[in-house]
PDB file of N, CA and C in Angstrom:
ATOM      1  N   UNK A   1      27.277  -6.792 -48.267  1.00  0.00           N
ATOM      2  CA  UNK A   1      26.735  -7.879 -47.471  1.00  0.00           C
ATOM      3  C   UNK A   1      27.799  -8.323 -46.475  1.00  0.00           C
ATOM      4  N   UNK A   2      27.504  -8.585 -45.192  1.00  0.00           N
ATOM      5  CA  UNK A   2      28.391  -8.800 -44.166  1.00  0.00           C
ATOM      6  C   UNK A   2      28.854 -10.055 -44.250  1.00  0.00           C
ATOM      7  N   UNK A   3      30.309 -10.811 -43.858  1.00  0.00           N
ATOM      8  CA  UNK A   3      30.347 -11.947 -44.140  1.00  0.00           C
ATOM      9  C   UNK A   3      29.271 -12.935 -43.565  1.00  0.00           C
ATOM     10  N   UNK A   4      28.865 -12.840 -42.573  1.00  0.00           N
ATOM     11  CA  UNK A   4      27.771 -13.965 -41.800  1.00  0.00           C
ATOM     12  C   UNK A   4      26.576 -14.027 -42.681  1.00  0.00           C
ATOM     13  N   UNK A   5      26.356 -12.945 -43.458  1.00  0.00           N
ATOM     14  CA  UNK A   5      24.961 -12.825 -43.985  1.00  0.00           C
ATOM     15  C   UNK A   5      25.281 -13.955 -45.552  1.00  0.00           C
ATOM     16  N   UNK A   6      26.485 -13.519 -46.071  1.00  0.00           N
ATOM     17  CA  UNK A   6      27.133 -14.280 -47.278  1.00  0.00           C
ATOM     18  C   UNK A   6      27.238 -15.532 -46.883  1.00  0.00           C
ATOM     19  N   UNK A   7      27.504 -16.199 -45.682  1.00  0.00           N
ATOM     20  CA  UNK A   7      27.438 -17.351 -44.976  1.00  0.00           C
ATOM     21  C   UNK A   7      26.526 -18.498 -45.225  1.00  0.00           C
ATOM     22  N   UNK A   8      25.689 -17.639 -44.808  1.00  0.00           N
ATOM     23  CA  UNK A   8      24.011 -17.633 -44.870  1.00  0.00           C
ATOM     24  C   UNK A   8      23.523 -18.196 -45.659  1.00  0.00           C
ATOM     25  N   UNK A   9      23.921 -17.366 -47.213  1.00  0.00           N
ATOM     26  CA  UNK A   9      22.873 -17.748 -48.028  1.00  0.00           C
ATOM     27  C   UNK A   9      23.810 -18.422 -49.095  1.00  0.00           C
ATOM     28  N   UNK A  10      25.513 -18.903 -48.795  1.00  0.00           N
ATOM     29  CA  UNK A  10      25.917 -19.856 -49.273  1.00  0.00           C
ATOM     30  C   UNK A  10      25.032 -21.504 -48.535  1.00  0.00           C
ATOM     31  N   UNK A  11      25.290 -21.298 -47.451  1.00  0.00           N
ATOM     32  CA  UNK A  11      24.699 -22.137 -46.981  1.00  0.00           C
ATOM     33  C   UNK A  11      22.987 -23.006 -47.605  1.00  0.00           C
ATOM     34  N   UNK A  12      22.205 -21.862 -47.710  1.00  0.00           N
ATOM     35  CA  UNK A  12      21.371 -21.740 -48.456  1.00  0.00           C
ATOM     36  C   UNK A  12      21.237 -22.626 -50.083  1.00  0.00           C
ATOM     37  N   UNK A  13      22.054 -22.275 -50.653  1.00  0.00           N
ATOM     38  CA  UNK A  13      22.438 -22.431 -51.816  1.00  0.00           C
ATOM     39  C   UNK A  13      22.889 -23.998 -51.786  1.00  0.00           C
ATOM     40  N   UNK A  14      24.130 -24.617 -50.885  1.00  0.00           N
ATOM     41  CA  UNK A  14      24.417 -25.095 -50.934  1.00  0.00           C
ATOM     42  C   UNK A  14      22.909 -26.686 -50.390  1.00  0.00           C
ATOM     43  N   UNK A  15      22.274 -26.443 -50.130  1.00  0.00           N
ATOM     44  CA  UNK A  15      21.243 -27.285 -49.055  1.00  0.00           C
ATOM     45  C   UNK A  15      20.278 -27.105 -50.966  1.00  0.00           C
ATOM     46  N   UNK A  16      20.531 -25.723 -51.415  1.00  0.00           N
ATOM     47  CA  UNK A  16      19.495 -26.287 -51.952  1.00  0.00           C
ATOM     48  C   UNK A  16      20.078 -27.146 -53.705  1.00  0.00           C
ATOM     49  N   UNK A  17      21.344 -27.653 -53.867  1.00  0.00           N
ATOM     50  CA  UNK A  17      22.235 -28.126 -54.333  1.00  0.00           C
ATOM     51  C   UNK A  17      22.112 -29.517 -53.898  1.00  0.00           C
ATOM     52  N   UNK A  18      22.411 -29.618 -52.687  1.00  0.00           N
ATOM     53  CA  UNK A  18      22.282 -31.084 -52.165  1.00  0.00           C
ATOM     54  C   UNK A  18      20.713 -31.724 -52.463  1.00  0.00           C
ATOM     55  N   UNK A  19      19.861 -31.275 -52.357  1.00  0.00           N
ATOM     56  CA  UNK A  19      18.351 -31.836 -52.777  1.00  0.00           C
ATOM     57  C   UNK A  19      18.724 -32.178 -53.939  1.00  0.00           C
ATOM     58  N   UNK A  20      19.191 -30.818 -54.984  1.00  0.00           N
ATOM     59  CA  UNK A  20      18.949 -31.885 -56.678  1.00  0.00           C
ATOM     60  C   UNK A  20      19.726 -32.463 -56.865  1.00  0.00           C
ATOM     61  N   UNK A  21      20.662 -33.032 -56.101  1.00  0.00           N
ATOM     62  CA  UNK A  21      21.692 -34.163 -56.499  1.00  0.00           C
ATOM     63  C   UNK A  21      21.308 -35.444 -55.349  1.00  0.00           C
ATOM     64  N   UNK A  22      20.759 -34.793 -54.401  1.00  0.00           N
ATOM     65  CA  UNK A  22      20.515 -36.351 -53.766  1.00  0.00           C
ATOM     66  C   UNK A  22      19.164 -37.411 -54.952  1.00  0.00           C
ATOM     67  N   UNK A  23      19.845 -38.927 -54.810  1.00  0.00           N
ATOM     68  CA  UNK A  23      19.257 -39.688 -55.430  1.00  0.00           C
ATOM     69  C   UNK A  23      17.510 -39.999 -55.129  1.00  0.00           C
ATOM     70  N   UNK A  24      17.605 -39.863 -53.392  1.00  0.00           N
ATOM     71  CA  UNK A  24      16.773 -40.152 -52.868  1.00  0.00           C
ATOM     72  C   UNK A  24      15.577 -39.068 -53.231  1.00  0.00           C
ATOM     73  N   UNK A  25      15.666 -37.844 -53.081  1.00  0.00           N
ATOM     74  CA  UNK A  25      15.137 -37.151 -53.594  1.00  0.00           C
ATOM     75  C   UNK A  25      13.910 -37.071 -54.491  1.00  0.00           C
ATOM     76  N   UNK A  26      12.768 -37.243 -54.741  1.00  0.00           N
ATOM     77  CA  UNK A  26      11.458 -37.585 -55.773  1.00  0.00           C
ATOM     78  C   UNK A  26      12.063 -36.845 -57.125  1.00  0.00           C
ATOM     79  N   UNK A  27      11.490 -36.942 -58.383  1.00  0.00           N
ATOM     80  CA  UNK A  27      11.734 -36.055 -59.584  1.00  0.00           C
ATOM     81  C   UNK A  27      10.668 -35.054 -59.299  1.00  0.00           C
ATOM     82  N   UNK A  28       9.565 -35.663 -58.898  1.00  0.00           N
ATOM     83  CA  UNK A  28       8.759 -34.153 -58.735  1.00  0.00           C
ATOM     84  C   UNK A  28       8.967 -32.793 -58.069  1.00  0.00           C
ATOM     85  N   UNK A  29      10.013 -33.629 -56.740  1.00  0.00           N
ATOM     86  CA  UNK A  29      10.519 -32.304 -55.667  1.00  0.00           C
ATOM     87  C   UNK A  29      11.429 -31.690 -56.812  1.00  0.00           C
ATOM     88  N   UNK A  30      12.567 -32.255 -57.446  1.00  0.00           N
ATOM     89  CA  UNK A  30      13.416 -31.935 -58.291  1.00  0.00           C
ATOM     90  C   UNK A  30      13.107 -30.459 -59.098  1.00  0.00           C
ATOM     91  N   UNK A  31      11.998 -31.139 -59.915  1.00  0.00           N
ATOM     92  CA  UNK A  31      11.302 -30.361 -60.860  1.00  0.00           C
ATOM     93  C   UNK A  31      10.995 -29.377 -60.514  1.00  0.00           C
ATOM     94  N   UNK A  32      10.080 -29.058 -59.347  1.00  0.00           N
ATOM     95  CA  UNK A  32       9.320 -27.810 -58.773  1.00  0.00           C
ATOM     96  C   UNK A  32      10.330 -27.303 -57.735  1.00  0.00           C
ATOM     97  N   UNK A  33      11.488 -27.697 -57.434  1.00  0.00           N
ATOM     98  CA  UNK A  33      12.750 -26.733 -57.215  1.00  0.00           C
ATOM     99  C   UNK A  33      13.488 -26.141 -58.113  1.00  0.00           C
ATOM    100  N   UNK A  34      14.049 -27.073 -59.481  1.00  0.00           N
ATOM    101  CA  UNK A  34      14.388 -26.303 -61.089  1.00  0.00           C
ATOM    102  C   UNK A  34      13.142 -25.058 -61.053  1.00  0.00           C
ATOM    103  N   UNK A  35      12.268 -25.235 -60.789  1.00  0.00           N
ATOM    104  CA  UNK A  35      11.168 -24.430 -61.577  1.00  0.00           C
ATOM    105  C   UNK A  35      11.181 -23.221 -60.831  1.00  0.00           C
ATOM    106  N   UNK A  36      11.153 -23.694 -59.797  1.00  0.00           N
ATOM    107  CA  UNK A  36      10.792 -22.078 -58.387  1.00  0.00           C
ATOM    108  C   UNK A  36      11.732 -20.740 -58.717  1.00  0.00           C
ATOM    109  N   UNK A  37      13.418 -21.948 -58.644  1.00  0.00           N
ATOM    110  CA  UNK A  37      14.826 -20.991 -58.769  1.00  0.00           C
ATOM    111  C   UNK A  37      14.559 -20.243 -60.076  1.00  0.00           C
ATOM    112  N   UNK A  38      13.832 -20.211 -61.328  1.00  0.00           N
ATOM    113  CA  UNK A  38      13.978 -19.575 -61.880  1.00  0.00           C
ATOM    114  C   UNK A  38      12.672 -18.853 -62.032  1.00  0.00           C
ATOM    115  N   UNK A  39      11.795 -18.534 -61.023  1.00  0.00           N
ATOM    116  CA  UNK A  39      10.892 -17.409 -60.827  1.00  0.00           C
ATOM    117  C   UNK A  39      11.531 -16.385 -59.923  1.00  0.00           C
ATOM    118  N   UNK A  40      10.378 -15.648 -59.639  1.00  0.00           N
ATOM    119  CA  UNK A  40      10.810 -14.628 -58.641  1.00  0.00           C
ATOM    120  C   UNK A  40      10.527 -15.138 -57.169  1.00  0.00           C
ATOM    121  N   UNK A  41      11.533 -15.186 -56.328  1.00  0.00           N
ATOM    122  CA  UNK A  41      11.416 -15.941 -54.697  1.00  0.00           C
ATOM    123  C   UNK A  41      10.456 -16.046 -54.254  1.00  0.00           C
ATOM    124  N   UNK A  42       9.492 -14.373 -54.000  1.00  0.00           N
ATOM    125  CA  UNK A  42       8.751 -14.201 -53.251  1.00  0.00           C
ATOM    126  C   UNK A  42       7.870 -15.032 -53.637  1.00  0.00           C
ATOM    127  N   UNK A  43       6.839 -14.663 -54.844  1.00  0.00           N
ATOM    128  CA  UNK A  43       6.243 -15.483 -55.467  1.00  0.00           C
ATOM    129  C   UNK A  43       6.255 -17.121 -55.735  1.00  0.00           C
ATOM    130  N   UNK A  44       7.590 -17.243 -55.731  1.00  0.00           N
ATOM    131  CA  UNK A  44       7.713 -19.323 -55.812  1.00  0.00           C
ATOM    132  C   UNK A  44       7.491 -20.133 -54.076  1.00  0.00           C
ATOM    133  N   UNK A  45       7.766 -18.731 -53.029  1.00  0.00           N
ATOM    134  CA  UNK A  45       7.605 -18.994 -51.522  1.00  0.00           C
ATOM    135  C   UNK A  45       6.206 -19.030 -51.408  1.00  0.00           C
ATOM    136  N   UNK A  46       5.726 -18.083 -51.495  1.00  0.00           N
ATOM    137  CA  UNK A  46       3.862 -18.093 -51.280  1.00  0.00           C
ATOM    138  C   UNK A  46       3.018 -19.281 -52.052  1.00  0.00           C
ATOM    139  N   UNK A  47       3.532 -19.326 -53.412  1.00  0.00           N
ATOM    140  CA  UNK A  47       3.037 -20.121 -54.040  1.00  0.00           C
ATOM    141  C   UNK A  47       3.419 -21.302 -53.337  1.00  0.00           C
ATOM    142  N   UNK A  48       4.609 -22.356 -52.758  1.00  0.00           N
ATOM    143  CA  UNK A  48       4.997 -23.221 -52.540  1.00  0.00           C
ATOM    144  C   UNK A  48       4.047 -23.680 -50.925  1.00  0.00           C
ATOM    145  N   UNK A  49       3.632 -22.295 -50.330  1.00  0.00           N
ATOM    146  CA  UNK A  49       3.184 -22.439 -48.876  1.00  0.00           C
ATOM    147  C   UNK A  49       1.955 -22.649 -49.439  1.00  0.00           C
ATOM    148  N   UNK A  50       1.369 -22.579 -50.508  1.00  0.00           N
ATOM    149  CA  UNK A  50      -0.175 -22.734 -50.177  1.00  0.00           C
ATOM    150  C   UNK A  50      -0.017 -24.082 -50.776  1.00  0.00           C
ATOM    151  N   UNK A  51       0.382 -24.479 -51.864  1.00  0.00           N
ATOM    152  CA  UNK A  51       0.506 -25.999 -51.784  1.00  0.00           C
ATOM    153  C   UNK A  51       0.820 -26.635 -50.971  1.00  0.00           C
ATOM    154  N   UNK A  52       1.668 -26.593 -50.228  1.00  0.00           N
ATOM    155  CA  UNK A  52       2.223 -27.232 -48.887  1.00  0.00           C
ATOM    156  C   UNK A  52       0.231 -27.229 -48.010  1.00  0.00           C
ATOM    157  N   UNK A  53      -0.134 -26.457 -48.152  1.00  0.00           N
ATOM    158  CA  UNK A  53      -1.201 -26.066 -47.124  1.00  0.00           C
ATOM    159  C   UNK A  53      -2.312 -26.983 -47.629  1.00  0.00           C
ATOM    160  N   UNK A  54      -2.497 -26.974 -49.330  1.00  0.00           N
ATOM    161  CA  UNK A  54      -3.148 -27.566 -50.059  1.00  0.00           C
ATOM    162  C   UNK A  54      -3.637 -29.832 -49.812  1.00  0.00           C
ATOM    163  N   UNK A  55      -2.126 -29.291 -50.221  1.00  0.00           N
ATOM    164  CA  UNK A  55      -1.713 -31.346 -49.915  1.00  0.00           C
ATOM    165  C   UNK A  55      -1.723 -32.140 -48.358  1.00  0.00           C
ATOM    166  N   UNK A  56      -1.377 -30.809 -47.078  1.00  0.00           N
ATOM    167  CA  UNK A  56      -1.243 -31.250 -46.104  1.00  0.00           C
ATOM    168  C   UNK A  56      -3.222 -31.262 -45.427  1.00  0.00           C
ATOM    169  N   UNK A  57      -4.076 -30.658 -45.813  1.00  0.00           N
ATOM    170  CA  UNK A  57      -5.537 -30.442 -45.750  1.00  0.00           C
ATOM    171  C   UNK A  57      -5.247 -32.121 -46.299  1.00  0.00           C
ATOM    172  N   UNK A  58      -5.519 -32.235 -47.247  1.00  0.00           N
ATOM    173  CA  UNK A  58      -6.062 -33.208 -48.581  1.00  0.00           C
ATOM    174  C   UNK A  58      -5.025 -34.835 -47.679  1.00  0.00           C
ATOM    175  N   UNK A  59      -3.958 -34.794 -47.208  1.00  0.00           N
ATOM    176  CA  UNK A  59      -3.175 -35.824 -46.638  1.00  0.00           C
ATOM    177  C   UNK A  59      -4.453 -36.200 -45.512  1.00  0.00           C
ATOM    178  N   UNK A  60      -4.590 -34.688 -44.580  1.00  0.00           N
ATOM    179  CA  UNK A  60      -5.000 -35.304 -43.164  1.00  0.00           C
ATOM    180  C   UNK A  60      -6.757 -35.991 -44.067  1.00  0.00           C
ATOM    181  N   UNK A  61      -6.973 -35.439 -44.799  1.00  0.00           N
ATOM    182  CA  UNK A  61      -8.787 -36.145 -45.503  1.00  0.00           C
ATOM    183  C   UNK A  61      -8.281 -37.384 -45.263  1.00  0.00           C
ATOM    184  N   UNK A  62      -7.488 -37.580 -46.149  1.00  0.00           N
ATOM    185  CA  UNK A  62      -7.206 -38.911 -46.661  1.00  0.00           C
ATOM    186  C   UNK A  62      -6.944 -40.173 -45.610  1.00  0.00           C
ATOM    187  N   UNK A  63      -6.327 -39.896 -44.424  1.00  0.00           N
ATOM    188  CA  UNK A  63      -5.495 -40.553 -43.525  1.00  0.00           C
ATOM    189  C   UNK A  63      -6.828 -40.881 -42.441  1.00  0.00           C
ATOM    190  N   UNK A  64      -7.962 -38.983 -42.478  1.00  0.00           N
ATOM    191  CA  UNK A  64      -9.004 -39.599 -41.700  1.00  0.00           C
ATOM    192  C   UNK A  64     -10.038 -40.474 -41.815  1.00  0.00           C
ATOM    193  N   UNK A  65      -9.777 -40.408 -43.609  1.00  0.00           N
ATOM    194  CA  UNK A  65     -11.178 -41.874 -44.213  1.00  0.00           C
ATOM    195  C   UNK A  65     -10.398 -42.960 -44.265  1.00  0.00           C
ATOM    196  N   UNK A  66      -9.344 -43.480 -43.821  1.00  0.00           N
ATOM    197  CA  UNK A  66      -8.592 -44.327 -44.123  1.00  0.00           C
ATOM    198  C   UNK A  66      -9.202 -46.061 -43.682  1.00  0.00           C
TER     199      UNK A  66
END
């Protein structure tokens, strides 16, 4: 791995370090980041985009019956 690429995904690592220690942070984000890191990426990415897709549908419902 080239150093820039090692860079990279310290960087990576490190961002995703700072989420579970920031206070501010929800326990739920917490949780379903513990949970993802120990699946397989691809799978915790796809899975994570369709929820994202899921809640952001279901937000705009919500905001338009408001």
């Amino acid at each position: 791995m080239k150093t820039e690429e090692v860079g990279k995904v310290m960087a990576k690592q490190l961002e995703i370090e700072q989420v579970l220690a920031d206070p501010a942070a929800s326990f739920w984000l917490k949780d379903g980041l513990r949970s993802a890191l120990d699946r397989d990426p691809v799978d915790s990415a796809n899975d994570a985009e369709l929820l994202s897709q899921l809640l952001d549908r279901r937000c705009q419902e919500v905001l338009r019956q408001g």
